[in-house]
C-alpha atoms as a PDB file:
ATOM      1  CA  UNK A   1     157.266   6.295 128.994  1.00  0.00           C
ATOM      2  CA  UNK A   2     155.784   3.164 127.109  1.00  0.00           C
ATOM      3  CA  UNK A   3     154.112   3.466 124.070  1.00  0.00           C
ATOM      4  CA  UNK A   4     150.573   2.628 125.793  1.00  0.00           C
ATOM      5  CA  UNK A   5     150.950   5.258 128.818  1.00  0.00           C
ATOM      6  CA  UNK A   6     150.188   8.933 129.213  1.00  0.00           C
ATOM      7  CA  UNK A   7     151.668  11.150 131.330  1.00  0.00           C
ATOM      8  CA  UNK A   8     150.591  14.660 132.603  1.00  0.00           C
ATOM      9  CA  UNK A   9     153.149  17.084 133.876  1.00  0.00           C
ATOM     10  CA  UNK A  10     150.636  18.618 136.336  1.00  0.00           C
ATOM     11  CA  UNK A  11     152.219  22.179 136.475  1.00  0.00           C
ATOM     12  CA  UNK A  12     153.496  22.536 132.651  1.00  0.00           C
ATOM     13  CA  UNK A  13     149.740  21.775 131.896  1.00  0.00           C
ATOM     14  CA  UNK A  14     148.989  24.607 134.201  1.00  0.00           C
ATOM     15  CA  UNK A  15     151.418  26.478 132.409  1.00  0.00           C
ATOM     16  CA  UNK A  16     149.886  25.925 129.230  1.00  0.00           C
ATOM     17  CA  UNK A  17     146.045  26.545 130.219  1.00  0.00           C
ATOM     18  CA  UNK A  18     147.531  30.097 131.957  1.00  0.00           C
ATOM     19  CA  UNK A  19     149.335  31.086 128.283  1.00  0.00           C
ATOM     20  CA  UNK A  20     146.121  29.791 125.834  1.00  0.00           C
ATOM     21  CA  UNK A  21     143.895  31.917 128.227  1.00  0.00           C
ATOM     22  CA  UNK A  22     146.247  34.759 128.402  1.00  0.00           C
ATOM     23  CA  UNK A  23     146.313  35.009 124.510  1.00  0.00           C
ATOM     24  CA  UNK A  24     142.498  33.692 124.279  1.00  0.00           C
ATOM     25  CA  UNK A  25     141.661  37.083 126.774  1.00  0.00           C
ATOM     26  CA  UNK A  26     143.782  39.334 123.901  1.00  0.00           C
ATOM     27  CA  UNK A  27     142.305  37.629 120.872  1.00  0.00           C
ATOM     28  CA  UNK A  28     138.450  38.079 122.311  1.00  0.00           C
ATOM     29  CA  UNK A  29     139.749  42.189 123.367  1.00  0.00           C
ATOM     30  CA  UNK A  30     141.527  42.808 119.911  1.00  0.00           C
ATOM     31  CA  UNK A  31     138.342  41.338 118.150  1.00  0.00           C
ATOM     32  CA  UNK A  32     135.862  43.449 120.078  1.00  0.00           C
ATOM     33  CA  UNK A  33     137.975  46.795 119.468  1.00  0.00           C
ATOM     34  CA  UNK A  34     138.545  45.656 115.702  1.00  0.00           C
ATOM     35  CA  UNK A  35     134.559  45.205 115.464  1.00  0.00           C
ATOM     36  CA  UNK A  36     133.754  48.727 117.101  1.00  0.00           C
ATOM     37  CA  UNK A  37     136.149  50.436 115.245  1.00  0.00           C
ATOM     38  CA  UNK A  38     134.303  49.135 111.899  1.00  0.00           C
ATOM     39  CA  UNK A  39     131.045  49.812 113.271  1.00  0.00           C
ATOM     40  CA  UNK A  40     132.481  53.389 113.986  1.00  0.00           C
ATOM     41  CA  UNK A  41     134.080  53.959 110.775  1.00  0.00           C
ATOM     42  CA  UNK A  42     130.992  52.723 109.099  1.00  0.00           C
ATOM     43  CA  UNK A  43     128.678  54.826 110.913  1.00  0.00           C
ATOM     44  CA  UNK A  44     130.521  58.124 109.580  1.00  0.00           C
ATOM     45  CA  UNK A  45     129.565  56.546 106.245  1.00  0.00           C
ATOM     46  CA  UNK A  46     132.664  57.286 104.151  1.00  0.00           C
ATOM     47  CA  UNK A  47     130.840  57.092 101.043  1.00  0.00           C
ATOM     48  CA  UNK A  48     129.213  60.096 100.514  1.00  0.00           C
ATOM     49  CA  UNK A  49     125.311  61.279 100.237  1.00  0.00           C
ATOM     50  CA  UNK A  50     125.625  61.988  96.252  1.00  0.00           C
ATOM     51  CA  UNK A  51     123.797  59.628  94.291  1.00  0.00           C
ATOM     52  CA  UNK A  52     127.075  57.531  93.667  1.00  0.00           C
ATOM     53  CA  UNK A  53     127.588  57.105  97.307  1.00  0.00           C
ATOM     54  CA  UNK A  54     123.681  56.058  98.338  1.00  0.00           C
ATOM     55  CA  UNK A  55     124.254  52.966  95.059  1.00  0.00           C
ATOM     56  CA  UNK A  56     127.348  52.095  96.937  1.00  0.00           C
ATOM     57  CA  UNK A  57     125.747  52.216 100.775  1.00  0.00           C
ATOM     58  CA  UNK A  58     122.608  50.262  99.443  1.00  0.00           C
ATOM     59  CA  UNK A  59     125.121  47.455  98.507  1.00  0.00           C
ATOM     60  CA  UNK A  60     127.330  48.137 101.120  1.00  0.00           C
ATOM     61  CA  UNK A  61     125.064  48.037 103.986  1.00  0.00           C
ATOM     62  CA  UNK A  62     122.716  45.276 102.778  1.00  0.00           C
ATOM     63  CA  UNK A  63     121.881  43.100 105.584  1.00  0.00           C
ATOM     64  CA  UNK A  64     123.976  45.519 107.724  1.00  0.00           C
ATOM     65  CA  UNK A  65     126.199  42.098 108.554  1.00  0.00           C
ATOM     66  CA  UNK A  66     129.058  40.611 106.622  1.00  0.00           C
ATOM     67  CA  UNK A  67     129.197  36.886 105.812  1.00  0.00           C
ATOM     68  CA  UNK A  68     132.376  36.680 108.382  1.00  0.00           C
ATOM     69  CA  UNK A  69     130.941  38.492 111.068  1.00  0.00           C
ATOM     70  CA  UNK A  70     129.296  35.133 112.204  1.00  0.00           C
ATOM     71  CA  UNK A  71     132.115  32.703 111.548  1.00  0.00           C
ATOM     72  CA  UNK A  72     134.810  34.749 113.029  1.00  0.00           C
ATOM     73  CA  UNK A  73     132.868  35.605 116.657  1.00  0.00           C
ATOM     74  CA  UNK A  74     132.425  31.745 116.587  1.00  0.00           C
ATOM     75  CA  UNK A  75     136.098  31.233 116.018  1.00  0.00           C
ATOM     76  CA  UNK A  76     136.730  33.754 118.505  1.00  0.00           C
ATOM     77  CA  UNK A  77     134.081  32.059 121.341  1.00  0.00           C
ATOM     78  CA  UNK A  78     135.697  28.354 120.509  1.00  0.00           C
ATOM     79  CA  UNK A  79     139.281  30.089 121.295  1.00  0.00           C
ATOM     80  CA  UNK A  80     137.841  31.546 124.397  1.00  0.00           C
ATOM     81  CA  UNK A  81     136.355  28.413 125.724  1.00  0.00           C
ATOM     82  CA  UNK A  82     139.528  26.210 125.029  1.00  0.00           C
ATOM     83  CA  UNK A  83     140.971  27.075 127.740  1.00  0.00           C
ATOM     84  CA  UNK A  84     138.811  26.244 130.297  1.00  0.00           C
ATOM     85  CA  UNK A  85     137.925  23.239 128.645  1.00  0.00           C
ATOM     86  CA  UNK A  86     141.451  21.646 128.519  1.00  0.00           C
ATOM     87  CA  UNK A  87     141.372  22.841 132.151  1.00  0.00           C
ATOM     88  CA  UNK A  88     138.787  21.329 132.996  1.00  0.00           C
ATOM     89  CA  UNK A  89     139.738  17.584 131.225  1.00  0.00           C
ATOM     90  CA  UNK A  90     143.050  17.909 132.883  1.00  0.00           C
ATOM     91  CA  UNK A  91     141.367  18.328 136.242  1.00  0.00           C
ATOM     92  CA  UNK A  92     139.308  15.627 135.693  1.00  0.00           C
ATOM     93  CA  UNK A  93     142.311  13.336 134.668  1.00  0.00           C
ATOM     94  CA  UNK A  94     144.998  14.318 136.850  1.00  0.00           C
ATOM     95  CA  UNK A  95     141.744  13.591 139.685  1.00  0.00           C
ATOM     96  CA  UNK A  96     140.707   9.927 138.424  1.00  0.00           C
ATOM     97  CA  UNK A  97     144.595   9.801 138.834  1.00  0.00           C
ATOM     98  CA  UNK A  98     144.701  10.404 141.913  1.00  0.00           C
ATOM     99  CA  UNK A  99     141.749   8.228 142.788  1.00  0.00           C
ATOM    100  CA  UNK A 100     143.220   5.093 141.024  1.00  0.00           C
ATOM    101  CA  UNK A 101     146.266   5.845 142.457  1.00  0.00           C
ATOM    102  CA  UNK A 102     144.871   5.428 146.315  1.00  0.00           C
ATOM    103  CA  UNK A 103     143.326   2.091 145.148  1.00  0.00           C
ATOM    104  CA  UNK A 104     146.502   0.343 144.537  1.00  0.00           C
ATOM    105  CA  UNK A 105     147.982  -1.560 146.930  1.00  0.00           C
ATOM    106  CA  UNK A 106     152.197  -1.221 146.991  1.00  0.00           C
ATOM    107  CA  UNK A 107     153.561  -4.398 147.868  1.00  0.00           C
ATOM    108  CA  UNK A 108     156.994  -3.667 149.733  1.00  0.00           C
END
């Protein structure tokens, strides 16, 4: 390959979409059961109802979300969507491929 070429191995880029969403499918499941559980565990409200455990829930529970809640479903959702992205860019190159491809005229 020259320095100024790129070339796309058609099904090892198939490959490699199939794996990221494979894992992307796991992350997004692990991440859902991971939140539930919290809310779960949260709900039973560990803490206590003595005066000591309603100053620690008031803090606790402020806002009911944590700063990463936000930023790490984001993560998760850009993770998700890779994969069909890069699927979607190598369709559209391996097709304007293609396309150039029947343009050019072999001389024999």
């Amino acid at each position: 390959m020259a320095n100024n070429e790129v070339t796309i191995n058609p099904q090892g880029a198939s490959n490699g979409v199939a794996q990221w969403k494979a894992a992307a499918t796991t992350t997004n499941s692990n991440w859902e059961t991971s939140l539930q559980k919290i809310t779960d565990l949260q709900a039973k409200a560990p803490w206590g109802n003595d005066d000591a455990g309603a100053t620690f829930a008031g803090s606790y529970e402020e806002g009911k979300k944590f700063p990463t809640d936000p930023i790490a479903a984001e993560l998760v959702k850009k993770v998700v969507d890779t994969g069909p992205n890069v699927e979607t860019a190598l369709e559209h190159s391996l097709g304007s491929d293609k396309s150039q491809a029947s343009k050019v005229k072999w001389k024999k």
